[in-house]
PDB file of N, CA and C in Angstrom:
ATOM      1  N   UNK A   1       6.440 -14.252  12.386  1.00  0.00           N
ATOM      2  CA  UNK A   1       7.347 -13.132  12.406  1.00  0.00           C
ATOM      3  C   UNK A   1       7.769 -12.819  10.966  1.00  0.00           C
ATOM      4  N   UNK A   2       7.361 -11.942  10.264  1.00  0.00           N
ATOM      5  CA  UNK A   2       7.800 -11.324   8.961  1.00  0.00           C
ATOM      6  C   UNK A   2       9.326 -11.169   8.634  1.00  0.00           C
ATOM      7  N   UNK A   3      10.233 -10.342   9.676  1.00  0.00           N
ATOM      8  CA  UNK A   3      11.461 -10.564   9.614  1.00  0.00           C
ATOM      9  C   UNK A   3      12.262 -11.928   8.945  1.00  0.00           C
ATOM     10  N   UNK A   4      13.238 -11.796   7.816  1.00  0.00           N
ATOM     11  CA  UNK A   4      13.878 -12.762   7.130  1.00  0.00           C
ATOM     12  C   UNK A   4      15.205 -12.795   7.420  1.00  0.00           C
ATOM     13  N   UNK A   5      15.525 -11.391   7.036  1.00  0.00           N
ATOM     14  CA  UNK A   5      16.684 -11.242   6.677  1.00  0.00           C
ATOM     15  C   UNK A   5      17.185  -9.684   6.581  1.00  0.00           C
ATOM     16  N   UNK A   6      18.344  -8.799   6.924  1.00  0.00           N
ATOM     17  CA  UNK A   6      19.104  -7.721   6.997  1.00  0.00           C
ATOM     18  C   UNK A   6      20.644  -7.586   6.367  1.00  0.00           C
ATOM     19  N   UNK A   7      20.689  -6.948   5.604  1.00  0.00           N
ATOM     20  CA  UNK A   7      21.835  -6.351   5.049  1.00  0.00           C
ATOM     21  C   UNK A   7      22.245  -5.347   4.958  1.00  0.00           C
ATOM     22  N   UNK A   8      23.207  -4.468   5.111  1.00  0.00           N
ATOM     23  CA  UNK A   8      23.841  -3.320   4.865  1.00  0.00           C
ATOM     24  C   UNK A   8      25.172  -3.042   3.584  1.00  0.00           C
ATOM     25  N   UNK A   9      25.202  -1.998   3.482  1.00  0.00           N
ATOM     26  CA  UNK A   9      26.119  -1.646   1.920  1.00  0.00           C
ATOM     27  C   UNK A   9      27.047  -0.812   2.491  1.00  0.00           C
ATOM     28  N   UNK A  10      28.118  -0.199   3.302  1.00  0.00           N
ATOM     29  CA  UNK A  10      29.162   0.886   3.506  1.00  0.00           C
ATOM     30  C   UNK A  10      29.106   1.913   2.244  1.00  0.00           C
ATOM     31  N   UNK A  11      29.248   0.840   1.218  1.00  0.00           N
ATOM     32  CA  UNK A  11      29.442   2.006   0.369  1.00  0.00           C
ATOM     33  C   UNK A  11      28.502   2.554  -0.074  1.00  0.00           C
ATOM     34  N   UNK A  12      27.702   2.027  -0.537  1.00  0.00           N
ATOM     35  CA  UNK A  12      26.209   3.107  -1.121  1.00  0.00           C
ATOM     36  C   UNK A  12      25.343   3.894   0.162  1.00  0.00           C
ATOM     37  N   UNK A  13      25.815   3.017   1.491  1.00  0.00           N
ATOM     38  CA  UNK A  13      25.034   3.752   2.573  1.00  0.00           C
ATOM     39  C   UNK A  13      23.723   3.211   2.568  1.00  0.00           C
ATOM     40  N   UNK A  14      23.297   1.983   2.401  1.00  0.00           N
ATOM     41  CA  UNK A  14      22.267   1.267   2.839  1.00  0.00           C
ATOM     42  C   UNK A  14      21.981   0.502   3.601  1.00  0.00           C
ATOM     43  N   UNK A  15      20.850   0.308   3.958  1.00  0.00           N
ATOM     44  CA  UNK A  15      20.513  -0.936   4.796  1.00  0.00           C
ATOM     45  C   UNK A  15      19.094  -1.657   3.935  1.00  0.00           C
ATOM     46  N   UNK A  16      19.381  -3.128   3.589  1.00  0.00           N
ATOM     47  CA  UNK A  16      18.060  -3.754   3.169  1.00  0.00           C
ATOM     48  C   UNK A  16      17.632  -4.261   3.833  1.00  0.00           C
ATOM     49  N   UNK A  17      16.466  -4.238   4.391  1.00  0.00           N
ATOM     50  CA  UNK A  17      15.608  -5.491   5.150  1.00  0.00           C
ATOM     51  C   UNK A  17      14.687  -6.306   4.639  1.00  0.00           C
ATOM     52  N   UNK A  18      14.314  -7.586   4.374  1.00  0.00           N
ATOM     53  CA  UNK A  18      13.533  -8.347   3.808  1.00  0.00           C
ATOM     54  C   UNK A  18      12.420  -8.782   4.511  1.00  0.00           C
ATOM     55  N   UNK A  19      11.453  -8.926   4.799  1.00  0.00           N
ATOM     56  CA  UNK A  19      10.461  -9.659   5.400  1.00  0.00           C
ATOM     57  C   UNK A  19       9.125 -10.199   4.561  1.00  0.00           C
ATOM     58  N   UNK A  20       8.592 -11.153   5.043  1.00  0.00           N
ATOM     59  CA  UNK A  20       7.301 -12.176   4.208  1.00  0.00           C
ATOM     60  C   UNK A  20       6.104 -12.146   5.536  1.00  0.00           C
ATOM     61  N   UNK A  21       5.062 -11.321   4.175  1.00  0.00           N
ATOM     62  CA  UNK A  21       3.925 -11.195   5.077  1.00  0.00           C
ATOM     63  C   UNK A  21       2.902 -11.496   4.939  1.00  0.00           C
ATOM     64  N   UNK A  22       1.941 -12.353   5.379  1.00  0.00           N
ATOM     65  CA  UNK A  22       0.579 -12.961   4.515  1.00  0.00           C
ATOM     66  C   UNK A  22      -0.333 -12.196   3.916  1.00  0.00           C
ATOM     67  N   UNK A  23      -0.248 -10.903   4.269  1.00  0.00           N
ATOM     68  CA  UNK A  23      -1.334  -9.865   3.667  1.00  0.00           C
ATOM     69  C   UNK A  23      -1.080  -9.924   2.204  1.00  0.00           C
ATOM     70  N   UNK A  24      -2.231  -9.199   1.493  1.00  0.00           N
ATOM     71  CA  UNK A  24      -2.059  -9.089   0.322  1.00  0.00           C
ATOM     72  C   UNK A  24      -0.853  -7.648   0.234  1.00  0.00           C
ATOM     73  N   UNK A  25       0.354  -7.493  -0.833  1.00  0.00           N
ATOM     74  CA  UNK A  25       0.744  -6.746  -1.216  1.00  0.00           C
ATOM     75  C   UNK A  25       0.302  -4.833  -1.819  1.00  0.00           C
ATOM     76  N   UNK A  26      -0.705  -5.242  -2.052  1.00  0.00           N
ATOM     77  CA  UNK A  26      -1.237  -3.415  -1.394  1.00  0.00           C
ATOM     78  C   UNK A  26      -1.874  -3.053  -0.165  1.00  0.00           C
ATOM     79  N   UNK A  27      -2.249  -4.271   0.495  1.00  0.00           N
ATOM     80  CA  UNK A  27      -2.219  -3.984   1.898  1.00  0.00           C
ATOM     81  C   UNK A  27      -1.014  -3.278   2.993  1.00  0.00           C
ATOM     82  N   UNK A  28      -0.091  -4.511   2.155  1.00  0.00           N
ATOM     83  CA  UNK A  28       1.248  -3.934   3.051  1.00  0.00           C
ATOM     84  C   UNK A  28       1.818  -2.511   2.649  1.00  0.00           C
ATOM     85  N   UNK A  29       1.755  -2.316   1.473  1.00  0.00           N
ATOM     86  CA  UNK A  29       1.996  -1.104   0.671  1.00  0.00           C
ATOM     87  C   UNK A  29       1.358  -0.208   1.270  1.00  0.00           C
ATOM     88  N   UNK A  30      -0.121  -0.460   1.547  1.00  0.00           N
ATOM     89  CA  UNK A  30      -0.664   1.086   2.255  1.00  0.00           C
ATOM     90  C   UNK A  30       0.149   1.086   3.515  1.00  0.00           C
ATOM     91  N   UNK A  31      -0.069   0.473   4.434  1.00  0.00           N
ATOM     92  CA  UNK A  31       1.206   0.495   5.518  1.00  0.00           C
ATOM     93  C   UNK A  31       2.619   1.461   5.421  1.00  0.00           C
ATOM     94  N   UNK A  32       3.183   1.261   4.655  1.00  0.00           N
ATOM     95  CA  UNK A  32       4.500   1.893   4.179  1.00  0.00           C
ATOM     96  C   UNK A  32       4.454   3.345   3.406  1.00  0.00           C
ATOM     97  N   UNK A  33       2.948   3.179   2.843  1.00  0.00           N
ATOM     98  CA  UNK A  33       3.258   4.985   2.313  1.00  0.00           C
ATOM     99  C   UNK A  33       2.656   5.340   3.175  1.00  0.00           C
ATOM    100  N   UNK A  34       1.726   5.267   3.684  1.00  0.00           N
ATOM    101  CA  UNK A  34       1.087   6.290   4.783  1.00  0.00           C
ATOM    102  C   UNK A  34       1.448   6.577   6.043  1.00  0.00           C
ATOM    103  N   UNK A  35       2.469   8.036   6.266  1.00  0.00           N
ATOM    104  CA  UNK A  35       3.022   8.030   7.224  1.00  0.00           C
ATOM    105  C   UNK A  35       2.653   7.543   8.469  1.00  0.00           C
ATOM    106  N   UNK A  36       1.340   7.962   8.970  1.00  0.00           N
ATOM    107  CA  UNK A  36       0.654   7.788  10.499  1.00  0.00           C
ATOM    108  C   UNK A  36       0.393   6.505  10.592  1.00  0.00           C
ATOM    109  N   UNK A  37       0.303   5.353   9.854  1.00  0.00           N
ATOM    110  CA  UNK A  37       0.100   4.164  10.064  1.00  0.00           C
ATOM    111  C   UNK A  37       1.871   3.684  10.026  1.00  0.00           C
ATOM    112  N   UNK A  38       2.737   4.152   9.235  1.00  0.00           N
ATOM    113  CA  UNK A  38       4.565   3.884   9.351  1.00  0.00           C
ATOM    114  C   UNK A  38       5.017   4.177  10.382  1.00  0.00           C
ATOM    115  N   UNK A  39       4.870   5.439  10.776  1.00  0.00           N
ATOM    116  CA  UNK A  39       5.035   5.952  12.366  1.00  0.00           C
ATOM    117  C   UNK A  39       4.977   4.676  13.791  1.00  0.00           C
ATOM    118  N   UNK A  40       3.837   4.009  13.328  1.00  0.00           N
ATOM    119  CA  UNK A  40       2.992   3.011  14.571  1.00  0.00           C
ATOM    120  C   UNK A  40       4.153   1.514  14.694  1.00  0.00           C
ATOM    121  N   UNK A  41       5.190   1.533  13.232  1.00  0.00           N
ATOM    122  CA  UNK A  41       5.574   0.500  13.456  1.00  0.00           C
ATOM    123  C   UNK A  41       7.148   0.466  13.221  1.00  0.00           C
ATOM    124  N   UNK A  42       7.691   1.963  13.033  1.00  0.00           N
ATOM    125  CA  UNK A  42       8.918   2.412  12.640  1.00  0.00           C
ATOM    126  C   UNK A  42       9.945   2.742  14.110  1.00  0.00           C
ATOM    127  N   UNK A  43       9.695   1.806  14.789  1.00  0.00           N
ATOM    128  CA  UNK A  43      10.515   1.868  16.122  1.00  0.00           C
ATOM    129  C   UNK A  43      10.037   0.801  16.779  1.00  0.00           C
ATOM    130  N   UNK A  44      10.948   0.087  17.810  1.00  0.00           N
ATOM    131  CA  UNK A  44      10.472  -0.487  18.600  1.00  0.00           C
ATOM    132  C   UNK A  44       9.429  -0.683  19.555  1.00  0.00           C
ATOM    133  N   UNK A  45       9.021  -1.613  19.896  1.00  0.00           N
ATOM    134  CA  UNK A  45       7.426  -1.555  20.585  1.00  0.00           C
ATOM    135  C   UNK A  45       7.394  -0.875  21.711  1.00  0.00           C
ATOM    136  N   UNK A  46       6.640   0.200  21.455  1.00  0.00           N
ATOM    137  CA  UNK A  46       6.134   1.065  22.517  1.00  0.00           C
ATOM    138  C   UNK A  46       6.792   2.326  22.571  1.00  0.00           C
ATOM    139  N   UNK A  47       7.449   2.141  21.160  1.00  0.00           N
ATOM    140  CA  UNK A  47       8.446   3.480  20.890  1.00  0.00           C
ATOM    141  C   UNK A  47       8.252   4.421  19.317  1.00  0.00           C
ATOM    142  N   UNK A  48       7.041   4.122  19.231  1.00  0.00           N
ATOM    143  CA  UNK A  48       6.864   4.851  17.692  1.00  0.00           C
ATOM    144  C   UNK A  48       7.260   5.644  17.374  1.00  0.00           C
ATOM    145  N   UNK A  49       8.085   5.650  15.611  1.00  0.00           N
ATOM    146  CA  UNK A  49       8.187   7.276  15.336  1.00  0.00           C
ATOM    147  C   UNK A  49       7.632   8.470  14.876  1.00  0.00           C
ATOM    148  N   UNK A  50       7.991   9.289  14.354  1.00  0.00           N
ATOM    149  CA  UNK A  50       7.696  10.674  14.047  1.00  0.00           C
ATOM    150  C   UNK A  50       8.252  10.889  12.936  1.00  0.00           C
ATOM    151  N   UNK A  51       6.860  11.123  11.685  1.00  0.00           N
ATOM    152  CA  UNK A  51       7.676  11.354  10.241  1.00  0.00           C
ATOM    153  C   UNK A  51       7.272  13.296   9.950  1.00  0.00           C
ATOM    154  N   UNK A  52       7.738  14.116  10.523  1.00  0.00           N
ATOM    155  CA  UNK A  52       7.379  15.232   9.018  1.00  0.00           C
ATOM    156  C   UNK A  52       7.474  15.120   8.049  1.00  0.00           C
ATOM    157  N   UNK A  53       8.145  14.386   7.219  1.00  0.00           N
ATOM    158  CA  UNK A  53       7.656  14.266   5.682  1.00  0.00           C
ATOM    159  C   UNK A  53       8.593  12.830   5.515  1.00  0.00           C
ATOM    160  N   UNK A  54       7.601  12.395   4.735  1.00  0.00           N
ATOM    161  CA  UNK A  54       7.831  10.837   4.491  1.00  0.00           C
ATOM    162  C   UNK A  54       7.342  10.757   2.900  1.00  0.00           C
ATOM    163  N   UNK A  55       8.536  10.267   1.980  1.00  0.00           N
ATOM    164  CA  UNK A  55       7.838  10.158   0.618  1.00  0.00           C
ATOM    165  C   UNK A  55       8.236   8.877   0.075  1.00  0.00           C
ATOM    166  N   UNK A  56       7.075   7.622  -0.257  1.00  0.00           N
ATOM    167  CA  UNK A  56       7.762   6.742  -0.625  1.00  0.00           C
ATOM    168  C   UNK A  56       7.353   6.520  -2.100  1.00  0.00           C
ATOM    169  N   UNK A  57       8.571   6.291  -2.144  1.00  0.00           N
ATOM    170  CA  UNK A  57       8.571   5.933  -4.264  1.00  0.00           C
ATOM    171  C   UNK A  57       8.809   4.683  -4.579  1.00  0.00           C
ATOM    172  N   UNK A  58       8.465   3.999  -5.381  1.00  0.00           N
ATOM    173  CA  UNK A  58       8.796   2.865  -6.215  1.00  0.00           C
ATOM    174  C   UNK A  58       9.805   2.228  -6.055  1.00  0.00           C
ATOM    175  N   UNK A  59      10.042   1.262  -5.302  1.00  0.00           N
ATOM    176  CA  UNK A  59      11.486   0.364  -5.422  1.00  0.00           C
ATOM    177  C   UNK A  59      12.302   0.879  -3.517  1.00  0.00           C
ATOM    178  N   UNK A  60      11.217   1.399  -2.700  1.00  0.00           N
ATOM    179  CA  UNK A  60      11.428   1.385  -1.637  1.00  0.00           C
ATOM    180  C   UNK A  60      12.851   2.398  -1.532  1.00  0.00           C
ATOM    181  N   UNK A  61      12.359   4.227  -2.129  1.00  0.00           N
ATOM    182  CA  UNK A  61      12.818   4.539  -1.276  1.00  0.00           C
ATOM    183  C   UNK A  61      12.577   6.371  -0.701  1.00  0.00           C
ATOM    184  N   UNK A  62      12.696   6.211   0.556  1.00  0.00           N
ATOM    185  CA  UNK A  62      12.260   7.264   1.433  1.00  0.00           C
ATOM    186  C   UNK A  62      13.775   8.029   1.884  1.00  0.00           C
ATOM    187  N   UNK A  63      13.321   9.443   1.592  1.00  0.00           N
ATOM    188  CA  UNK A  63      14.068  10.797   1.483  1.00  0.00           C
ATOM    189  C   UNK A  63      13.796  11.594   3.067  1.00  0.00           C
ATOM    190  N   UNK A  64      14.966  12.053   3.452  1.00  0.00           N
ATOM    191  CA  UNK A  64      14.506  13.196   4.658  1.00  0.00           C
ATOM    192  C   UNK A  64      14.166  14.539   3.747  1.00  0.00           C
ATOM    193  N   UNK A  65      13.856  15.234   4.800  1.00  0.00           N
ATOM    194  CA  UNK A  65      14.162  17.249   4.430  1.00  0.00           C
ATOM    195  C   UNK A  65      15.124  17.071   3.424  1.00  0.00           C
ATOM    196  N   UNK A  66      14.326  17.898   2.203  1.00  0.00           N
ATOM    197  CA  UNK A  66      15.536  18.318   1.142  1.00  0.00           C
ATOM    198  C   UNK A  66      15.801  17.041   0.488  1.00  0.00           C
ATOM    199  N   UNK A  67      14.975  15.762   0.443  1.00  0.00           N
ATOM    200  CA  UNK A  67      16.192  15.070  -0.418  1.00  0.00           C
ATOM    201  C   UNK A  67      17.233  14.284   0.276  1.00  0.00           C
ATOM    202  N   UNK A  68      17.466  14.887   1.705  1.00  0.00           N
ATOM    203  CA  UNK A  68      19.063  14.452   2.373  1.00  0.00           C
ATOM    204  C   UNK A  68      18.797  12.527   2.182  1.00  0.00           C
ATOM    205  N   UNK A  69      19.530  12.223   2.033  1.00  0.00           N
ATOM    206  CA  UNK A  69      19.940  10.899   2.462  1.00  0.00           C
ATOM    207  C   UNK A  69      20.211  10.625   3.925  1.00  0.00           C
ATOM    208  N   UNK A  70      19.234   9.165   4.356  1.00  0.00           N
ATOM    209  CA  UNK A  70      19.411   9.233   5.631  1.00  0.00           C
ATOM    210  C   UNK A  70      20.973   8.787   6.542  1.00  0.00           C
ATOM    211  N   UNK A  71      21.548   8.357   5.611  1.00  0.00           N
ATOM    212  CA  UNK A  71      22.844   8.209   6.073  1.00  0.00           C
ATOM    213  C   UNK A  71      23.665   9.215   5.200  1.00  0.00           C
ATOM    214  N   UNK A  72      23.804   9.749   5.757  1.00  0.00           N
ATOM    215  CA  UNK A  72      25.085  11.208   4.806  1.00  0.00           C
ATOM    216  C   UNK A  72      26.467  10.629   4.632  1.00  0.00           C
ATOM    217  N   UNK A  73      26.803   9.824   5.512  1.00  0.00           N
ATOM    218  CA  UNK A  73      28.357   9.322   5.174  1.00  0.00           C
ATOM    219  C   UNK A  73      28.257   7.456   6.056  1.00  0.00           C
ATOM    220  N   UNK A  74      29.562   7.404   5.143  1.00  0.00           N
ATOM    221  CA  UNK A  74      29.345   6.031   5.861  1.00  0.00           C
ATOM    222  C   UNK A  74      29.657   5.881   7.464  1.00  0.00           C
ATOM    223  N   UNK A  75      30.720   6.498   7.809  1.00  0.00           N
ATOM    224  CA  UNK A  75      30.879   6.396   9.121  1.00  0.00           C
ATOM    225  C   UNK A  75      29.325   7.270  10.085  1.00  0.00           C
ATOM    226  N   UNK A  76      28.322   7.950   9.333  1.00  0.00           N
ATOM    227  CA  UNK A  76      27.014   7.958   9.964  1.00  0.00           C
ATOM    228  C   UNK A  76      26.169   6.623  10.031  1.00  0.00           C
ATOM    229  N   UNK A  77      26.294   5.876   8.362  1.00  0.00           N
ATOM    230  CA  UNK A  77      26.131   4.294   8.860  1.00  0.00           C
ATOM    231  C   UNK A  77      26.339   3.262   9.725  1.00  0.00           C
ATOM    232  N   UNK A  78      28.020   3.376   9.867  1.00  0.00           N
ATOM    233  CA  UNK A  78      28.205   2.825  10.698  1.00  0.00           C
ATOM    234  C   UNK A  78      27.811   3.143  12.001  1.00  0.00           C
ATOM    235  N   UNK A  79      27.274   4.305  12.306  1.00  0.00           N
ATOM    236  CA  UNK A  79      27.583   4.188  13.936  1.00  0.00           C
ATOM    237  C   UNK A  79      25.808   3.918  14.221  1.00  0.00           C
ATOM    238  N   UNK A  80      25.160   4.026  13.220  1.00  0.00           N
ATOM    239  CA  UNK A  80      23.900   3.730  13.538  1.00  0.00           C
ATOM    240  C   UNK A  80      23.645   1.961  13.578  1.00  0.00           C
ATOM    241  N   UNK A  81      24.447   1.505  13.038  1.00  0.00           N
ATOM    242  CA  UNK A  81      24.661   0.045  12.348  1.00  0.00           C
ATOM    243  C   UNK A  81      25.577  -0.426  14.174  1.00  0.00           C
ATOM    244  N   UNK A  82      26.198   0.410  14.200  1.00  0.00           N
ATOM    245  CA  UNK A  82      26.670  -0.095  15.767  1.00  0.00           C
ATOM    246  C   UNK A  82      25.730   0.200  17.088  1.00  0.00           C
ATOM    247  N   UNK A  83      25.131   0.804  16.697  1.00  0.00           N
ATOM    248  CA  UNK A  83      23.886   1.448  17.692  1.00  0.00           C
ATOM    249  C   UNK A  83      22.912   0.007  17.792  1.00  0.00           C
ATOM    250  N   UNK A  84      23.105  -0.794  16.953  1.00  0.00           N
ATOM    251  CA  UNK A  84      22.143  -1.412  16.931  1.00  0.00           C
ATOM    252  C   UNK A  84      20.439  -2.086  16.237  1.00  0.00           C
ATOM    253  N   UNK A  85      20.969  -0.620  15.193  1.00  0.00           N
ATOM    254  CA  UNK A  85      19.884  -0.176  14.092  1.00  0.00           C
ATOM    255  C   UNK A  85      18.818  -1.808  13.561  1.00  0.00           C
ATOM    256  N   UNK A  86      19.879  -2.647  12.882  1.00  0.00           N
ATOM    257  CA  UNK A  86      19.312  -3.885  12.302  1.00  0.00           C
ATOM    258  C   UNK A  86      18.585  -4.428  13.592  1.00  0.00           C
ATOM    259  N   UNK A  87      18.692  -5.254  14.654  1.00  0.00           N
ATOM    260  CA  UNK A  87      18.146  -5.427  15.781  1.00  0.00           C
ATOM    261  C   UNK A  87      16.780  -4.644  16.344  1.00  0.00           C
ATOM    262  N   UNK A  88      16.664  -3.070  15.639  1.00  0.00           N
ATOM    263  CA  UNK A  88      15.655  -2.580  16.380  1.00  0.00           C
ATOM    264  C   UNK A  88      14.608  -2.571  15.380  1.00  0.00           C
ATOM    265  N   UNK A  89      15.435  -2.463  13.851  1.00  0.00           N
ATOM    266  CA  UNK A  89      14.422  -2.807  12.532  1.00  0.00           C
ATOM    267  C   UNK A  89      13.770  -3.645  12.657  1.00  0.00           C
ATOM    268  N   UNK A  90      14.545  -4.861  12.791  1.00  0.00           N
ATOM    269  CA  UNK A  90      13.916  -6.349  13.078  1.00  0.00           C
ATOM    270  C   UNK A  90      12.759  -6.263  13.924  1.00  0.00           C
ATOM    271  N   UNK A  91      12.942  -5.638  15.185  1.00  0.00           N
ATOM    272  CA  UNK A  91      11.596  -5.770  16.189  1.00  0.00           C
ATOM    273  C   UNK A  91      10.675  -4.627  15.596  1.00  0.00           C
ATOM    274  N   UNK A  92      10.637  -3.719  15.087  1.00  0.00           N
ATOM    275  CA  UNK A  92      10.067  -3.393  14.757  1.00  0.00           C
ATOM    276  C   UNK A  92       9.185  -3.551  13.522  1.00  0.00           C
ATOM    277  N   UNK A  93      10.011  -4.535  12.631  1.00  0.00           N
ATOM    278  CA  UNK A  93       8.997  -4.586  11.566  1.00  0.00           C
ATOM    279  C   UNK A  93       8.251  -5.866  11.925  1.00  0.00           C
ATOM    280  N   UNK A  94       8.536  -6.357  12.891  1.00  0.00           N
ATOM    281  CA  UNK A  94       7.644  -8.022  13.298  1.00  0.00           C
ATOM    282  C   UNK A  94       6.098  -6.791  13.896  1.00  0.00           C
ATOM    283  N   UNK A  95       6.010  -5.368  14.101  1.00  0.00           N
ATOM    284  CA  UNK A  95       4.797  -4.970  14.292  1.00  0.00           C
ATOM    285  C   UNK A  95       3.798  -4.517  13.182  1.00  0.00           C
ATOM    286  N   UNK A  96       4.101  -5.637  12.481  1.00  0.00           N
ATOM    287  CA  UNK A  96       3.478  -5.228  11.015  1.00  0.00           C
ATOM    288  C   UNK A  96       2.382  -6.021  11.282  1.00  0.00           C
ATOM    289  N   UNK A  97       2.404  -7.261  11.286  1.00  0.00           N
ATOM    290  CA  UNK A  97       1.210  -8.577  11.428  1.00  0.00           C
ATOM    291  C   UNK A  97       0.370  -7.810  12.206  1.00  0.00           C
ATOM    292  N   UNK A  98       0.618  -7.160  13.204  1.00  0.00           N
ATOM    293  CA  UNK A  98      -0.591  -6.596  13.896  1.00  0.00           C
ATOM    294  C   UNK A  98      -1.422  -5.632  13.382  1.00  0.00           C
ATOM    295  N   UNK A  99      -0.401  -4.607  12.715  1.00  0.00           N
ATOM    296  CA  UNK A  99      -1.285  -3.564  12.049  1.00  0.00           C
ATOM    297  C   UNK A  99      -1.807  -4.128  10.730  1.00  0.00           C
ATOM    298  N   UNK A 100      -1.614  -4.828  10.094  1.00  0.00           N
ATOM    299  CA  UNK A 100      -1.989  -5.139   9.036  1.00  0.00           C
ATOM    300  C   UNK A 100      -3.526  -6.668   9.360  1.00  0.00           C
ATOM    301  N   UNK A 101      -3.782  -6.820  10.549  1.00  0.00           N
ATOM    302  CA  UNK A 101      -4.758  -7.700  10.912  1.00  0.00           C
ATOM    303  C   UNK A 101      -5.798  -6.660  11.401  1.00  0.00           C
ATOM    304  N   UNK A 102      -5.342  -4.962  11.493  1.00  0.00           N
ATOM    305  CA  UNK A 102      -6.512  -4.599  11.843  1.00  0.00           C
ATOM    306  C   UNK A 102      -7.210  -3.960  10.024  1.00  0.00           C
ATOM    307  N   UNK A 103      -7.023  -4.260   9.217  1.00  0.00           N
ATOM    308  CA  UNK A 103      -7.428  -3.878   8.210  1.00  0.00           C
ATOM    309  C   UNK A 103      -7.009  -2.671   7.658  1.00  0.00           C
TER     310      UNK A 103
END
């Protein structure tokens, strides 16, 4: 299971997630920029998401429409953070080992 570890920031409006994965590091990297393969593992199993535009930059980080930040305020953090968010990250990024064993 890749999953390590989860943190969140109130104030900057983040969430970090850590995970360790045996693939080589541009393996996993293609994974993460390429939306249609991010999509396959960006939700819980059997619940994939849906990116219209997905841009990832250097130092891990991805923009909605416009630039927006995906948390606009903290109390939008929080309620996603009460929703359950870390818990569904977690299962979802343990669907990495799979996609990343199909090459």
């Amino acid at each position: 299971m890749p999953f390590t570890a989860a943190s969140h920031d109130l104030e900057s409006r983040t969430i970090t997630i850590s995970a360790d994965f045996t693939a080589p590091v541009e393996r996993v990297w293609q994974v993460y920029a390429d939306p249609r393969q991010l999509e396959r593992i960006c939700g819980p199993p059997g619940f994939p998401a849906t990116f219209d535009r997905h841009e990832l930059k250097p130092g891990g980080t991805t923009t909605g429409p416009d630039g927006e930040k995906l948390y606009p305020t903290t109390e939008g953090l929080q309620q996603v953070l009460d929703m359950g968010v870390i818990e569904g990250a977690s299962s979802a990024i343990n669907q990495v080992d799979a996609l990343l064993a199909e090459g």
